[in-house]
C-alpha atoms as a PDB file:
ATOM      1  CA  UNK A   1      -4.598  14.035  29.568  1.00  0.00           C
ATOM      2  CA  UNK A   2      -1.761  16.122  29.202  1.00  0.00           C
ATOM      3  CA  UNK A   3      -1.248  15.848  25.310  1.00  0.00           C
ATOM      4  CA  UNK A   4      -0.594  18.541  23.269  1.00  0.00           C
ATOM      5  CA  UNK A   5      -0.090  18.719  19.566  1.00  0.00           C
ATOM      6  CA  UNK A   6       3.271  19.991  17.750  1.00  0.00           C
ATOM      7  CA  UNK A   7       3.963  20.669  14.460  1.00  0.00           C
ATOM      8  CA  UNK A   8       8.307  20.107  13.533  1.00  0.00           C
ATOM      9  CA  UNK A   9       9.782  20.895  10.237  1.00  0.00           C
ATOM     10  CA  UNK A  10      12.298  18.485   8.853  1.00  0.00           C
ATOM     11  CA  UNK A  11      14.883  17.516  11.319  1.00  0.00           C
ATOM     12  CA  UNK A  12      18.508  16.570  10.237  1.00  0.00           C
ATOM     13  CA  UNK A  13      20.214  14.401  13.051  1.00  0.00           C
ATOM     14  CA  UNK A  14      23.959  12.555  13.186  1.00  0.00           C
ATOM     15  CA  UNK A  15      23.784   9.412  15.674  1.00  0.00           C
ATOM     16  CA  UNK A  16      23.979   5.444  16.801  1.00  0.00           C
ATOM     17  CA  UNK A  17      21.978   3.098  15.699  1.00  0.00           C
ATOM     18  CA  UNK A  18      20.859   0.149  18.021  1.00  0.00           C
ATOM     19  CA  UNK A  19      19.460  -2.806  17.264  1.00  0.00           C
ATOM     20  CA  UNK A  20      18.511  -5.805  19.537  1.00  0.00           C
ATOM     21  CA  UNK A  21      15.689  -6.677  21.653  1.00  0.00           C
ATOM     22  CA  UNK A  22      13.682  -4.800  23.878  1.00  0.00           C
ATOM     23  CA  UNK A  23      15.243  -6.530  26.834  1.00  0.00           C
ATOM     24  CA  UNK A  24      18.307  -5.894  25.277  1.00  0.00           C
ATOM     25  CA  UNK A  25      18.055  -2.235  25.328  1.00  0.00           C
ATOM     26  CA  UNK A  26      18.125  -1.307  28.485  1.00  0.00           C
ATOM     27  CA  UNK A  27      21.972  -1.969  28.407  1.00  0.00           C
ATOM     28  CA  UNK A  28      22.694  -1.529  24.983  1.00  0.00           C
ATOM     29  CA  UNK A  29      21.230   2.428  24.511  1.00  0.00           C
ATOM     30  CA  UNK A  30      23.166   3.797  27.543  1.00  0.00           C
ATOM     31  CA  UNK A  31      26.155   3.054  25.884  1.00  0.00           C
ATOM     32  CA  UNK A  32      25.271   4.572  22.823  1.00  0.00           C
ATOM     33  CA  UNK A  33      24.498   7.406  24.305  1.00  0.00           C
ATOM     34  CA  UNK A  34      27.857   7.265  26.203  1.00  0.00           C
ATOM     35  CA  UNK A  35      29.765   7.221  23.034  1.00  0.00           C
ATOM     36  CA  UNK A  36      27.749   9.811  20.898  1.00  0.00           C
ATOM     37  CA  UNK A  37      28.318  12.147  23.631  1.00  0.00           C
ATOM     38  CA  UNK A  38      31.926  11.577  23.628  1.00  0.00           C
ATOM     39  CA  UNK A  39      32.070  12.031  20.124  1.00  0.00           C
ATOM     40  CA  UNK A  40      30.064  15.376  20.226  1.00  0.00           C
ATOM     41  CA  UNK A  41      32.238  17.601  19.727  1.00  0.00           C
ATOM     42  CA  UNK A  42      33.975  15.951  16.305  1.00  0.00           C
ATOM     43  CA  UNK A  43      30.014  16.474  15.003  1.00  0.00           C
ATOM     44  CA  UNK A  44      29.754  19.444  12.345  1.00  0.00           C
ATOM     45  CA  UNK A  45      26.864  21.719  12.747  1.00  0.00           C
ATOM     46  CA  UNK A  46      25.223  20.475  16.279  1.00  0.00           C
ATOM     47  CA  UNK A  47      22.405  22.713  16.136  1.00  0.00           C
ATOM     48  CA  UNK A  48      22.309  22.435  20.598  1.00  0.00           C
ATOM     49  CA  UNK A  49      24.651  20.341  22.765  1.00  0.00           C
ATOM     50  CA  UNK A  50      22.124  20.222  25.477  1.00  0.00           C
ATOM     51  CA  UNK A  51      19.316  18.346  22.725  1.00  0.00           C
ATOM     52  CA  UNK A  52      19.068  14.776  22.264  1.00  0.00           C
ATOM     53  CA  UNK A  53      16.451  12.682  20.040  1.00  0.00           C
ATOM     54  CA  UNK A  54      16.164   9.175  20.603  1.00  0.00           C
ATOM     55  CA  UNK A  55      14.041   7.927  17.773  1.00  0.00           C
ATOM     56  CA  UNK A  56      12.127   4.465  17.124  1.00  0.00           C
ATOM     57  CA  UNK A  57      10.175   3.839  13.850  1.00  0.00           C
ATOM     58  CA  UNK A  58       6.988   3.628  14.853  1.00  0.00           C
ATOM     59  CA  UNK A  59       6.196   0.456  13.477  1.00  0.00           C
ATOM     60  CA  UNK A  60       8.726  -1.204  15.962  1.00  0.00           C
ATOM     61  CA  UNK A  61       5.963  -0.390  18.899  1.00  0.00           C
ATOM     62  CA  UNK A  62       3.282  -2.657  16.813  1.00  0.00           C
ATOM     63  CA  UNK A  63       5.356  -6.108  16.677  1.00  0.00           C
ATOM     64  CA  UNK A  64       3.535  -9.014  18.414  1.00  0.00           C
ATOM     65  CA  UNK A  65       5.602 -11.009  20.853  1.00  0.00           C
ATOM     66  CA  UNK A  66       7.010 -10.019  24.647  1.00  0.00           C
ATOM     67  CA  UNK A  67      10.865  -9.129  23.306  1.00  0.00           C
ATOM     68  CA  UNK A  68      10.315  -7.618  19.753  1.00  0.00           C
ATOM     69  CA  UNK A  69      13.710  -6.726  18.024  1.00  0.00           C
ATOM     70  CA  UNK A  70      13.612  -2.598  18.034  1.00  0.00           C
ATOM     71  CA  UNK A  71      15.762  -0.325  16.036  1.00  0.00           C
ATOM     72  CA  UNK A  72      16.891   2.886  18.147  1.00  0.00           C
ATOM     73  CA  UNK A  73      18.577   5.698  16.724  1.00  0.00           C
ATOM     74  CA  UNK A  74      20.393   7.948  19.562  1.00  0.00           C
ATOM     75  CA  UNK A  75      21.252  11.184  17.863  1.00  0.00           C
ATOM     76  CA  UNK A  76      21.617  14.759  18.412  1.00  0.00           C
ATOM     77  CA  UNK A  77      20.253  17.273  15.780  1.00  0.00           C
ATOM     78  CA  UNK A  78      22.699  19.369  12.962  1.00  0.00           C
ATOM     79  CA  UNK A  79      22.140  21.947  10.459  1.00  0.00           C
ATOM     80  CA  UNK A  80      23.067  19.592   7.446  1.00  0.00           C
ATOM     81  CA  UNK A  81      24.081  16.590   6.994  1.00  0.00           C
ATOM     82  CA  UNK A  82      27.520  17.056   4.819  1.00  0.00           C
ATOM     83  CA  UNK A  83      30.263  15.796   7.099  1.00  0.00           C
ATOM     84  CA  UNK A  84      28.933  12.968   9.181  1.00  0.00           C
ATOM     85  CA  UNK A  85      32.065  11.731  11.125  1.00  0.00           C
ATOM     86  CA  UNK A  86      32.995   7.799  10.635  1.00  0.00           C
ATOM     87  CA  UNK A  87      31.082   5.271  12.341  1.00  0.00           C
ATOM     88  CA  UNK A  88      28.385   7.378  13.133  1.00  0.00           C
ATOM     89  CA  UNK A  89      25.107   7.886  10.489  1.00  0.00           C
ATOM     90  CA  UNK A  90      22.908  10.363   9.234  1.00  0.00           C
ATOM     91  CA  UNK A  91      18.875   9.833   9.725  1.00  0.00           C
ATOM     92  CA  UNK A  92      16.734  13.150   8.409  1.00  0.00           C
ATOM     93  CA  UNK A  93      12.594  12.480   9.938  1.00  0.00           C
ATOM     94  CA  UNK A  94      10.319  14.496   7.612  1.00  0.00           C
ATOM     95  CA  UNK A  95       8.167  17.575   8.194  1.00  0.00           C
ATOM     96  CA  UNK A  96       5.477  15.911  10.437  1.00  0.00           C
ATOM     97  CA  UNK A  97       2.958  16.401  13.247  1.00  0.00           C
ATOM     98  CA  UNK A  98       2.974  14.885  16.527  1.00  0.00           C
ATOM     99  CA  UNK A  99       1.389  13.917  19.430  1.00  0.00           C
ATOM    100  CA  UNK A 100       3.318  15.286  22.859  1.00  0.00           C
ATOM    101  CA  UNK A 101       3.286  13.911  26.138  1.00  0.00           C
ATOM    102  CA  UNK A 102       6.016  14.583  28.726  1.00  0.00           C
ATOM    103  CA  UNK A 103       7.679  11.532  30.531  1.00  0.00           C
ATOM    104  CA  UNK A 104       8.365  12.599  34.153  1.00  0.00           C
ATOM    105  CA  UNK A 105       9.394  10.270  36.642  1.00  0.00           C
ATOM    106  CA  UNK A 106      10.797   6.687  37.529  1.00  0.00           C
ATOM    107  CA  UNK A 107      11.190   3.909  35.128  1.00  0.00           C
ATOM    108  CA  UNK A 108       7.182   3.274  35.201  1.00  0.00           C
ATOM    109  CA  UNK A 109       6.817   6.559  34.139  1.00  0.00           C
ATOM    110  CA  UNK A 110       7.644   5.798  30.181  1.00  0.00           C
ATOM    111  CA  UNK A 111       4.775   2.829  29.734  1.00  0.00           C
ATOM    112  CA  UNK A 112       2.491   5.238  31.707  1.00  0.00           C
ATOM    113  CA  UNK A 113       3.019   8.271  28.645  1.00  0.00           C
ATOM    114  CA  UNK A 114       3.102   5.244  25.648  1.00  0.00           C
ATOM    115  CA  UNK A 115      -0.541   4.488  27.744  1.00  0.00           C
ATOM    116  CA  UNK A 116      -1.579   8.347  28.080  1.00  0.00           C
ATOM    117  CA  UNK A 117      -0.779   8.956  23.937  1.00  0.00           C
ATOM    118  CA  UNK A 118      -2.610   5.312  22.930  1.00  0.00           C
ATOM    119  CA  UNK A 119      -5.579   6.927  25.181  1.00  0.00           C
ATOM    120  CA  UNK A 120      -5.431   9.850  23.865  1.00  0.00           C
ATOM    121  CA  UNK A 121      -5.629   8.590  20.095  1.00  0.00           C
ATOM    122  CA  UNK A 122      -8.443   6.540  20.916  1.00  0.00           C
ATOM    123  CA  UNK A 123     -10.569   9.769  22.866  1.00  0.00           C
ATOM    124  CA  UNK A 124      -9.855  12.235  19.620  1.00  0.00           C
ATOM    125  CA  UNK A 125     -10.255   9.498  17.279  1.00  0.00           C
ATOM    126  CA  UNK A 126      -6.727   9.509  15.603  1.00  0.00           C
ATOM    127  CA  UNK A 127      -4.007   7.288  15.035  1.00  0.00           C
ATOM    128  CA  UNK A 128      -0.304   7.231  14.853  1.00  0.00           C
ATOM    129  CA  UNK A 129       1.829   6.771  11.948  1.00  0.00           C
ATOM    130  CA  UNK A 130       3.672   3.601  11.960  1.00  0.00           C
ATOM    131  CA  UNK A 131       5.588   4.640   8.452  1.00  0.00           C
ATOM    132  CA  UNK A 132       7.376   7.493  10.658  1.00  0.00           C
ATOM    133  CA  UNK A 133       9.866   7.695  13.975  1.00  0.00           C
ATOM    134  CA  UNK A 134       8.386   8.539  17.607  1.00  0.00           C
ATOM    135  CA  UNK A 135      10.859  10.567  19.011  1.00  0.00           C
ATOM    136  CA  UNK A 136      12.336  11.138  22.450  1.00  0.00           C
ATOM    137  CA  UNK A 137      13.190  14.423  22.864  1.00  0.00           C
ATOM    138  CA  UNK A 138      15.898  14.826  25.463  1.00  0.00           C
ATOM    139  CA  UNK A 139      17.276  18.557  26.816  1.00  0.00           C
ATOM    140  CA  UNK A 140      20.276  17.752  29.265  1.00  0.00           C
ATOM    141  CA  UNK A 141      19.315  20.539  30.949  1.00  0.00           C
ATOM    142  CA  UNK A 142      16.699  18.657  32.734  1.00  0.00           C
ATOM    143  CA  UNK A 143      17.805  15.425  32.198  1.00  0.00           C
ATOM    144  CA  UNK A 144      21.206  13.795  31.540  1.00  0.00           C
ATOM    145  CA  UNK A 145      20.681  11.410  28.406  1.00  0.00           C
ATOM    146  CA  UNK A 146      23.767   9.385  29.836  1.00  0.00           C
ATOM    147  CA  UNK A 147      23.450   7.208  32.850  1.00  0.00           C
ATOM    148  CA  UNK A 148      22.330   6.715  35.595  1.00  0.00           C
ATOM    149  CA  UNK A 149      18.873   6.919  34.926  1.00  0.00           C
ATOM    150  CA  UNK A 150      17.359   7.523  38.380  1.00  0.00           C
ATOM    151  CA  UNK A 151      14.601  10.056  37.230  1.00  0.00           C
ATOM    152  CA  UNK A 152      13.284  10.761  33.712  1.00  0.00           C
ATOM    153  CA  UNK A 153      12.045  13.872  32.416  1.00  0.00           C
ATOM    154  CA  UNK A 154      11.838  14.381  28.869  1.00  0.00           C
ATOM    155  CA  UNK A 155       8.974  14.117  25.994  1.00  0.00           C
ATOM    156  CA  UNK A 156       7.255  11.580  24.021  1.00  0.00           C
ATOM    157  CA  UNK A 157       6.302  12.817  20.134  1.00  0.00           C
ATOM    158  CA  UNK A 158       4.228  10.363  18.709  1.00  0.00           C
ATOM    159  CA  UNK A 159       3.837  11.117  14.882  1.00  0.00           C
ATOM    160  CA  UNK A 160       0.359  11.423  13.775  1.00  0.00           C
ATOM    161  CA  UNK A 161      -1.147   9.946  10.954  1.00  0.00           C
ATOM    162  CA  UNK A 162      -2.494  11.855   8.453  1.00  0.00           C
END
């Protein structure tokens, strides 16, 4: 199924965060992710300028309803979080294991990964952990985190519940 599991230590990251409705955020995150890369290098501490997280608490993925209101952090990681720069805020996720799943192609590619993880979970008998943040783990080296999006190619880390 192509789902592999990860363990991450605590991760200290500087960002955006977005708020609106799914439909919204289609327009809404590419800018945010226009302006935190602008503002990269007034950021302390980046830990890699090519390494993005975009990060969703996972309980946002289990509203009912067609256009659920989702908060989205964009953020790149630091080594502490002592000097975070006006207008931008610090989010630290927790020590945690996930559930990995690359996202590689168009724009149907991202349901088809959410689809491969839920799958997954069901096959090993596991479950995700709404109380924590699925992560999108972004290297610019493969692809841009600003747009246009014409491909995608990045990974899905779906926290695990204990």
């Amino acid at each position: 199924m192509n789902v592999s599991i990860v363990s991450r230590g605590e991760i200290k990251l500087v960002g955006l965060k977005v708020v609106g409705r799914r439909s919204e955020l289609s327009h809404r995150v590419p800018l945010a992710w226009l302006e935190l890369v602008a503002r990269l290098d007034g950021i302390p501490g980046v830990v890699d300028r090519n390494v993005f997280h975009g990060c969703v608490p996972g309980g946002d993925h289990a509203q009912p309803g067609d256009d659920p209101v989702y908060r989205y952090w964009v953020t790149t990681e630091v080594k502490d979080l002592g000097a975070v720069p006006d207008g931008l805020q610090p989010l630290t996720i927790p020590p945690h294991d996930y559930a990995v799943t690359p996202v590689q192609g168009t724009a149907e590619a991202i349901d088809a990964a959410y689809v491969r993880v839920a799958s997954w979970l069901q096959a090993e008998a596991r479950r995700s952990d709404a109380a924590a943040y699925v992560l999108e783990r972004y290297d610019q080296r493969r692809q841009s985190v600003t747009p246009p999006y014409e491909r995608f190619d990045y990974e899905l880390l779906t926290p695990l519940a204990p």
